[in-house]
C-alpha atoms as a PDB file:
ATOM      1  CA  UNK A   1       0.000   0.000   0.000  1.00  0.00           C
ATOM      2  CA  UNK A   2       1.180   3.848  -0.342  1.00  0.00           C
ATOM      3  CA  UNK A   3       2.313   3.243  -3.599  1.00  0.00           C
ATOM      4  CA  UNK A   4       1.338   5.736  -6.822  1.00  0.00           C
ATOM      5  CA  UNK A   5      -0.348   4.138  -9.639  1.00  0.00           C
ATOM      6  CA  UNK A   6       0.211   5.877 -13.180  1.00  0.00           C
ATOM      7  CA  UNK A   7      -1.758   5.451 -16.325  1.00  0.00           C
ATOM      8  CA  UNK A   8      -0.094   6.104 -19.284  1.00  0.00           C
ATOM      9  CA  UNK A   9      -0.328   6.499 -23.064  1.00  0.00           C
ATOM     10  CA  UNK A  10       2.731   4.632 -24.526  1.00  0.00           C
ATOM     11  CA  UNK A  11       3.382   5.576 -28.589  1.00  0.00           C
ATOM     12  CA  UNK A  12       4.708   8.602 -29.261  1.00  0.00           C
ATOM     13  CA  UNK A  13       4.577   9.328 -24.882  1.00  0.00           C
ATOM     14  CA  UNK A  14       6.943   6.772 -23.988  1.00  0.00           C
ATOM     15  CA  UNK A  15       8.706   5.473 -26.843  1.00  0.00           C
ATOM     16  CA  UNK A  16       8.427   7.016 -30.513  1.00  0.00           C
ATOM     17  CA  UNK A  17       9.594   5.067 -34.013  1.00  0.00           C
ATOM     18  CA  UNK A  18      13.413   6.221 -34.413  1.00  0.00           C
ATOM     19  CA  UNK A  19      12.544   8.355 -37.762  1.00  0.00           C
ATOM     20  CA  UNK A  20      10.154  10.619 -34.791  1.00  0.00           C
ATOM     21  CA  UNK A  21      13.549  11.021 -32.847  1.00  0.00           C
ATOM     22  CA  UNK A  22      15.869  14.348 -33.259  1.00  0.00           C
ATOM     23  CA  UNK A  23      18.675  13.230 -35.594  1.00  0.00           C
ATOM     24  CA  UNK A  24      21.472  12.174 -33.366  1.00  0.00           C
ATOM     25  CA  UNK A  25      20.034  11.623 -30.226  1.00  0.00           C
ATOM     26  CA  UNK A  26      21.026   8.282 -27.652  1.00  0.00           C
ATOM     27  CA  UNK A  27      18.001   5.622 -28.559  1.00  0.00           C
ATOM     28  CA  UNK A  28      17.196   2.664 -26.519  1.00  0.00           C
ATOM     29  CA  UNK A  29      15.220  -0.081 -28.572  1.00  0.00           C
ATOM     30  CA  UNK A  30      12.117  -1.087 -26.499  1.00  0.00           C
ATOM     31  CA  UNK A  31       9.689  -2.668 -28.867  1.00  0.00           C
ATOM     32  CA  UNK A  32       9.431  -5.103 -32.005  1.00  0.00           C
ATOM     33  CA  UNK A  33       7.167  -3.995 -34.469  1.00  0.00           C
ATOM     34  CA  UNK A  34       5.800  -6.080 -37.206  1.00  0.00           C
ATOM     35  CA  UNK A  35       6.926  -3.373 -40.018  1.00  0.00           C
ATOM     36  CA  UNK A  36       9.913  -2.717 -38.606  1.00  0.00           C
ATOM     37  CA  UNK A  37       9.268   0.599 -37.130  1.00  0.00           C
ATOM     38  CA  UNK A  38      10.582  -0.567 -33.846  1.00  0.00           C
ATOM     39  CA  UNK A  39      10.008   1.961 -30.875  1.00  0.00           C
ATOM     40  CA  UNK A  40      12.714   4.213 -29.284  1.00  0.00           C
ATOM     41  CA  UNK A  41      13.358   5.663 -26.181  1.00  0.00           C
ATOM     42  CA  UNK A  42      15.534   8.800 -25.573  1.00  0.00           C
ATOM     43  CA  UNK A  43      17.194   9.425 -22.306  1.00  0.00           C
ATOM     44  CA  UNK A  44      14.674  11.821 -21.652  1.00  0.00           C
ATOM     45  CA  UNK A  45      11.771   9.411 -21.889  1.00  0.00           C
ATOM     46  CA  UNK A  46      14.094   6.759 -20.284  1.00  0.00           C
ATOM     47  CA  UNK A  47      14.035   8.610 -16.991  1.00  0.00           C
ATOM     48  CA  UNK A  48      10.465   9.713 -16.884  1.00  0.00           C
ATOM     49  CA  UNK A  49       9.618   5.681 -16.546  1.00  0.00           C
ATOM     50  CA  UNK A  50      12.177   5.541 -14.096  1.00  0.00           C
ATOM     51  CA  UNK A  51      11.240   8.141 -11.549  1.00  0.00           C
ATOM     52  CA  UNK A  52       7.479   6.613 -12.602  1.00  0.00           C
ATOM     53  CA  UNK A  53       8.421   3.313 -11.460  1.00  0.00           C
ATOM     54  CA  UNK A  54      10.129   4.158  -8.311  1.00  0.00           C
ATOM     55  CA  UNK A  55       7.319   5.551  -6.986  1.00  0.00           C
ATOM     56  CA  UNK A  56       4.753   3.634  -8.121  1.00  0.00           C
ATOM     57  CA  UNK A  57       3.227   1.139 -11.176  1.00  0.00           C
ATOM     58  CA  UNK A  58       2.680   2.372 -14.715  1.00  0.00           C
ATOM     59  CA  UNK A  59      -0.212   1.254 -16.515  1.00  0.00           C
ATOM     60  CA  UNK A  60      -0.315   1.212 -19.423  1.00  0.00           C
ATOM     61  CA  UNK A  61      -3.103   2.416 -21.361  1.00  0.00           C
ATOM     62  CA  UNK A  62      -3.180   1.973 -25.196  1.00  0.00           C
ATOM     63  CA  UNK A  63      -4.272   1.832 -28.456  1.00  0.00           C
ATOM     64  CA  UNK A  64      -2.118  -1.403 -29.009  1.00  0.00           C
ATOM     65  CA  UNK A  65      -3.736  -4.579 -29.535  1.00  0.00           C
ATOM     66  CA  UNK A  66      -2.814  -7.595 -27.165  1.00  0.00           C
ATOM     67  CA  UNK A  67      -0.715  -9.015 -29.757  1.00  0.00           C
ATOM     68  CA  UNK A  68       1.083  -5.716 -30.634  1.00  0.00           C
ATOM     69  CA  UNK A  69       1.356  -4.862 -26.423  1.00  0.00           C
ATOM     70  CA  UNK A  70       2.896  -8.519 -26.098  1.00  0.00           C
ATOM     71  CA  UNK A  71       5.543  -6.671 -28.335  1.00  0.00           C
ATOM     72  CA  UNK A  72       6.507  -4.071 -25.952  1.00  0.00           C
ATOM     73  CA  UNK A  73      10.019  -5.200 -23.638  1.00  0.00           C
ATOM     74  CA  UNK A  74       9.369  -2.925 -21.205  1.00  0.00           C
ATOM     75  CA  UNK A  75       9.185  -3.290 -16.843  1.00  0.00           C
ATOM     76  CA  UNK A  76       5.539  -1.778 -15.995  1.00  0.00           C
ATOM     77  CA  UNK A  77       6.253  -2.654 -12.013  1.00  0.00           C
ATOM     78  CA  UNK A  78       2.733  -5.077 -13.007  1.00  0.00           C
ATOM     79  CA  UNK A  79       0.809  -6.435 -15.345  1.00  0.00           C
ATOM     80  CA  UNK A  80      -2.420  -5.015 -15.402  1.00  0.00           C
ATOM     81  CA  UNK A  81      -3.152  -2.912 -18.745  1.00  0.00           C
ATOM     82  CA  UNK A  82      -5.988  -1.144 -20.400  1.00  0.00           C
ATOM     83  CA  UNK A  83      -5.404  -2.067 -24.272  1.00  0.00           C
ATOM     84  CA  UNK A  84      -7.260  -1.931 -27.682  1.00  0.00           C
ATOM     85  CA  UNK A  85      -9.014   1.733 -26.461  1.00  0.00           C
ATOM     86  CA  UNK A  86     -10.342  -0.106 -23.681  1.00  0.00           C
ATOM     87  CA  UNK A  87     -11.481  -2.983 -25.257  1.00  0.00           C
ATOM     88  CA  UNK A  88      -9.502  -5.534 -23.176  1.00  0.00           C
ATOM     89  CA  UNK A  89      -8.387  -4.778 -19.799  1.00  0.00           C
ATOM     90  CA  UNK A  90      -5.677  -7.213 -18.098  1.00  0.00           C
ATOM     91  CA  UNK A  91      -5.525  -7.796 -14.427  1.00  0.00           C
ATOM     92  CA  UNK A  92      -2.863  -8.468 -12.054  1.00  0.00           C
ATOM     93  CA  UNK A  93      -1.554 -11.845 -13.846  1.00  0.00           C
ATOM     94  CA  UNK A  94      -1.616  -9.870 -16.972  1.00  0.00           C
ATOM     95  CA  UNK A  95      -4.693 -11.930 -18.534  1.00  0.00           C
ATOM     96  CA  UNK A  96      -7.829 -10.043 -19.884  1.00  0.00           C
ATOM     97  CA  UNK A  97     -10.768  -9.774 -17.701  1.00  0.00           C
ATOM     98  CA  UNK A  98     -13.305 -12.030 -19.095  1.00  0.00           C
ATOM     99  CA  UNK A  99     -16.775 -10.411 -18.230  1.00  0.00           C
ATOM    100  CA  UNK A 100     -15.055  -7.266 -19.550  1.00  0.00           C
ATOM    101  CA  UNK A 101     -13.832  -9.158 -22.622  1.00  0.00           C
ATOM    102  CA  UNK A 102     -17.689 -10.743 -23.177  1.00  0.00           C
ATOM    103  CA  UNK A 103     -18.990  -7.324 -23.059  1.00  0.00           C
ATOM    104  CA  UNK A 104     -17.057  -5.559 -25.828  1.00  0.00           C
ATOM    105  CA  UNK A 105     -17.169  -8.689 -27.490  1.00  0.00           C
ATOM    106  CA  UNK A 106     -20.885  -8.105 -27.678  1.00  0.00           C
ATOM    107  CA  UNK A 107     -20.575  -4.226 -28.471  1.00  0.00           C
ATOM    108  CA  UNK A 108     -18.010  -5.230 -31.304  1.00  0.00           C
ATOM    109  CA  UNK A 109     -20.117  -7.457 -32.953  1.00  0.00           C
ATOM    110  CA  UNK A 110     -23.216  -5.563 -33.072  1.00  0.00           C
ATOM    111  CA  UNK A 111     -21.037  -2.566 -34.676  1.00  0.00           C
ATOM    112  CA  UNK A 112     -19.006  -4.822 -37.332  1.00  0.00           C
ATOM    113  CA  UNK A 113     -20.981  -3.697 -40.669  1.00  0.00           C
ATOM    114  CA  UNK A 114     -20.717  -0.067 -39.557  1.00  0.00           C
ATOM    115  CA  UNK A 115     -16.684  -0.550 -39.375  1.00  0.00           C
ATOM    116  CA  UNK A 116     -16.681  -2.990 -42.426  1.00  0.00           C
ATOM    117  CA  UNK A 117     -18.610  -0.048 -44.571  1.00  0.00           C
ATOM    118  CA  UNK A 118     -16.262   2.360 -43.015  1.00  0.00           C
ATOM    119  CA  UNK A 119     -13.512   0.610 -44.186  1.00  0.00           C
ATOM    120  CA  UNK A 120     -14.611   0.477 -47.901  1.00  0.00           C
ATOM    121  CA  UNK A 121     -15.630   4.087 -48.063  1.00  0.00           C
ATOM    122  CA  UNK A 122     -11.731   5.086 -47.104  1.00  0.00           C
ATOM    123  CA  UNK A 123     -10.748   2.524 -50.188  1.00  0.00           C
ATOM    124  CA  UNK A 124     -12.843   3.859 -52.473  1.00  0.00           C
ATOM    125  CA  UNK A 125     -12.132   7.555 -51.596  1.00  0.00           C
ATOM    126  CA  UNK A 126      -8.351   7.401 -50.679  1.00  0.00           C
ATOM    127  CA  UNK A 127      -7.025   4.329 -52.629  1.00  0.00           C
ATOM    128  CA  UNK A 128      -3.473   3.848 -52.274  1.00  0.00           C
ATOM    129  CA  UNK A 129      -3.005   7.004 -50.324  1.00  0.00           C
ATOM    130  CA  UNK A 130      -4.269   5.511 -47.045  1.00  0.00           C
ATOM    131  CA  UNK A 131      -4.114   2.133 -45.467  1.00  0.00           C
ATOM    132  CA  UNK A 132      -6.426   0.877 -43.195  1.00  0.00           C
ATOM    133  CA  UNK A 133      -7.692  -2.041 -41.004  1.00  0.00           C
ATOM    134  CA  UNK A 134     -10.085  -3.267 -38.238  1.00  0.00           C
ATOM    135  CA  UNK A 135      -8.499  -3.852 -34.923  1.00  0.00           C
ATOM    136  CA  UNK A 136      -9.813  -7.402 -33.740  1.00  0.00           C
ATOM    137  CA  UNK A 137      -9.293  -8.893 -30.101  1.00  0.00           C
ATOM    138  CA  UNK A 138     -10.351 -12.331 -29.397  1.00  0.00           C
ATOM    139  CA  UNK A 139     -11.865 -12.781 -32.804  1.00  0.00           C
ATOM    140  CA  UNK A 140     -14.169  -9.472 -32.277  1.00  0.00           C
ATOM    141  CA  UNK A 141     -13.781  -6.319 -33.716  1.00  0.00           C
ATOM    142  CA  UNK A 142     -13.215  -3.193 -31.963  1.00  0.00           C
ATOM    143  CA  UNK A 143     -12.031  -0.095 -33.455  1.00  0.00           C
ATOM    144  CA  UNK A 144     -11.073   0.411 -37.219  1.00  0.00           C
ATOM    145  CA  UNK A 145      -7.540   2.327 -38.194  1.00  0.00           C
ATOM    146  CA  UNK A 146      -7.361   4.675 -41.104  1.00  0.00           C
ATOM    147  CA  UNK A 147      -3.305   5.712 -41.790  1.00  0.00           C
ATOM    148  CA  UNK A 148      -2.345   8.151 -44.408  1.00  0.00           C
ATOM    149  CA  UNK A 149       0.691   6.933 -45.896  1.00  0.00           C
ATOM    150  CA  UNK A 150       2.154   9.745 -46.614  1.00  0.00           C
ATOM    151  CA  UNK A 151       1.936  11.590 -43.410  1.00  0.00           C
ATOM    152  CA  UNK A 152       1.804   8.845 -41.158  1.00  0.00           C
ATOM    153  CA  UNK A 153      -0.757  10.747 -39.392  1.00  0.00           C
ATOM    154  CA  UNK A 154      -3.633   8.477 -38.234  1.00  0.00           C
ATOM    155  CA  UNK A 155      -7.141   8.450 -37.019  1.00  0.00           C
ATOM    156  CA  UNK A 156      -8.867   5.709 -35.173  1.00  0.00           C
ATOM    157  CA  UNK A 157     -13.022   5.469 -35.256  1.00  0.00           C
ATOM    158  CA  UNK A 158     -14.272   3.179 -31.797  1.00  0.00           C
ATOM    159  CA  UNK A 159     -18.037   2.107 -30.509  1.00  0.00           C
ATOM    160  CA  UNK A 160     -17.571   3.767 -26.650  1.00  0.00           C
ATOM    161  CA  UNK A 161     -17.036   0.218 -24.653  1.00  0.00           C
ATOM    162  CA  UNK A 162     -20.150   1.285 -22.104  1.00  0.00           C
ATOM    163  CA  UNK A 163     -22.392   1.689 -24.677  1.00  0.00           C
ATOM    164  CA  UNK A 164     -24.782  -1.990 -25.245  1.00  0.00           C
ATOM    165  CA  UNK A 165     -26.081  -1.124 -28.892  1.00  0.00           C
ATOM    166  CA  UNK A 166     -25.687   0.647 -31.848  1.00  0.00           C
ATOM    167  CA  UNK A 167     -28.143   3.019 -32.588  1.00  0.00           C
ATOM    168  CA  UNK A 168     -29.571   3.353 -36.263  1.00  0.00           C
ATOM    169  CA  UNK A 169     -27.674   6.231 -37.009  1.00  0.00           C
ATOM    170  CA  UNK A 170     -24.438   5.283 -37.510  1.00  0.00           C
ATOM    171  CA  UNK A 171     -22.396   8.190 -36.638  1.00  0.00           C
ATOM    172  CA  UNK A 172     -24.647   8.956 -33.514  1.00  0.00           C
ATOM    173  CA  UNK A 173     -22.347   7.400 -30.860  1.00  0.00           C
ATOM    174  CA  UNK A 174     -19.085   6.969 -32.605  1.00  0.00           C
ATOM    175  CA  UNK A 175     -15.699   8.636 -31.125  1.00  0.00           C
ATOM    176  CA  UNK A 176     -12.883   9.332 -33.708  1.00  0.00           C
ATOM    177  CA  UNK A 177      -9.563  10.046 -32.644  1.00  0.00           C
ATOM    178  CA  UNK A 178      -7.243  12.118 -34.510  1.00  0.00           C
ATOM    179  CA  UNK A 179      -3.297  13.131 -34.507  1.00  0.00           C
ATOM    180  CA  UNK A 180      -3.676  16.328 -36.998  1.00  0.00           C
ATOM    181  CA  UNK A 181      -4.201  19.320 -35.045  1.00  0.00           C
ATOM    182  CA  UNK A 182      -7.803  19.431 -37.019  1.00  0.00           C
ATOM    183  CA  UNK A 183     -10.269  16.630 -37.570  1.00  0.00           C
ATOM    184  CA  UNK A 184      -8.535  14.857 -40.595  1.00  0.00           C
ATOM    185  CA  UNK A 185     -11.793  12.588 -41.420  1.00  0.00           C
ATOM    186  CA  UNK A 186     -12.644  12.543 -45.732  1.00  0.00           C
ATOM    187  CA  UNK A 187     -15.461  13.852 -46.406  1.00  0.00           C
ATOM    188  CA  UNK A 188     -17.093  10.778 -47.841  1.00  0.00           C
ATOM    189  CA  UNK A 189     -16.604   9.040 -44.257  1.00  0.00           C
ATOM    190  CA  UNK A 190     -17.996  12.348 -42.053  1.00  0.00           C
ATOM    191  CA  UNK A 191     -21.043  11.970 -44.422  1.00  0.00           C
ATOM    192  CA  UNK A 192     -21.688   8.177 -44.057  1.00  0.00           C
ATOM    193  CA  UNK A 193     -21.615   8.757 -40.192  1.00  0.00           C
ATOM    194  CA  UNK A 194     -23.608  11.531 -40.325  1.00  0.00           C
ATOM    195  CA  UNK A 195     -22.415  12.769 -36.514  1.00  0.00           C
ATOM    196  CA  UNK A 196     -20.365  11.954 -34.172  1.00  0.00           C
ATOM    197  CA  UNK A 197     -17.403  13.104 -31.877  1.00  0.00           C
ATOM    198  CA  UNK A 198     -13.901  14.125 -32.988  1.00  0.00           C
ATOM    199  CA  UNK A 199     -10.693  14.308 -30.368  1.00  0.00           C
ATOM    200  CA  UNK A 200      -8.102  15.904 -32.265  1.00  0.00           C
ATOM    201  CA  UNK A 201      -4.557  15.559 -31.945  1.00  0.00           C
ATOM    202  CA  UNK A 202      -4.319  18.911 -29.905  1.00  0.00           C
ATOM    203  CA  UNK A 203      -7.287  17.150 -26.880  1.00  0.00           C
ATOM    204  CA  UNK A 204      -9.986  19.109 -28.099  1.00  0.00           C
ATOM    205  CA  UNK A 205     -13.564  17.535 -28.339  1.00  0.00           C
ATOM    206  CA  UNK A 206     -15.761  19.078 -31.222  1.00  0.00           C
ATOM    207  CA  UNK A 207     -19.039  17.512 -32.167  1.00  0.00           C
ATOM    208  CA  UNK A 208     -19.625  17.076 -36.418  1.00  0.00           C
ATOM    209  CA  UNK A 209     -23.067  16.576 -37.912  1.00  0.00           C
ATOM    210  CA  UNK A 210     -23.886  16.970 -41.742  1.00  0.00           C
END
């Protein structure tokens, strides 16, 4: 007991991809990543986890998938995380809460043709200029990933986790979260959703509707 507990975001907070890094600086390799943008930590960042750590846990709390989380080396001082924008939460022994898990399960499921048409609209409007993907856990899907290859700026489109349905509208309850400093979405998407909410990459909530 009297120990701190610290939640965290972990890309580009405490570790960036080495091409994010100021040329020159002293990088510490602290991830594996599939496309071989492995993360980096600078001395600076390096530290913060230390004086984090010897004062408390560090939880982690992430857009990363299980899988890509599982790819992290890093000393949390625990296990417990909060990963896939909430979708799974791990406890103490680092596995995911199951009556948590069954729940966005559920939620995932019921919003799967909204991402799946999501995901065609950006392929059909941005063709090779953007990537993009549905994040699954468990076999359910959660969020869907649209990544500008260009840029490398990103935004992510999630169901909020506490919510049990989707409504008919398909934008009505859908958070998208942006790295741009404005709201990034194409036009084609912002008018298939319809409304919705839009964190930008500066914190700020704005509301669309069309």
């Amino acid at each position: 007991m009297g120990q701190c507990i610290y939640l965290t975001d972990l890309d580009d907070t405490l570790f960036r991809s080495s091409h994010k890094h100021p040329q020159g600086e002293a990088l510490t390799r602290v991830t594996t990543a599939t496309n071989g943008h492995h993360g980096h930590m600078n001395p600076a960042q390096q530290g913060l986890l230390s004086a984090l750590r010897a004062t408390g846990a560090v939880i982690p709390v992430t857009a990363r998938s299980t899988d890509a989380f599982s790819r992290v080396h890093l000393d949390f001082g625990t296990r417990r995380a909060i990963l896939a924008n909430g979708a799974v939460i791990l406890n103490a022994e680092g596995v995911a809460d199951p009556a948590w898990l069954a729940h966005t399960a559920h939620i995932g499921r019921s919003a799967e043709t909204l991402l799946l048409d999501m995901s065609a609209l950006i392929g059909a409007e941005l063709g090779s200029a953007a990537r993009s993907w549905i994040v699954e856990e468990y076999g359910a899907p959660v969020y869907f990933c649209v990544k500008m290859n260009a840029t490398g700026d990103h935004y992510r489109v999630g169901v909020p986790m506490y919510l049990h349905n989707v409504p008919e509208r398909p934008g009505a309850r859908v958070i998208i979260m942006t790295e741009t400093g404005d709201d990034g979405i194409c036009p084609t998407l912002r008018a298939y959703l319809g409304r919705g909410h839009i964190i930008n990459g500066a914190g700020q909530v704005t509301e669309f509707e069309t």
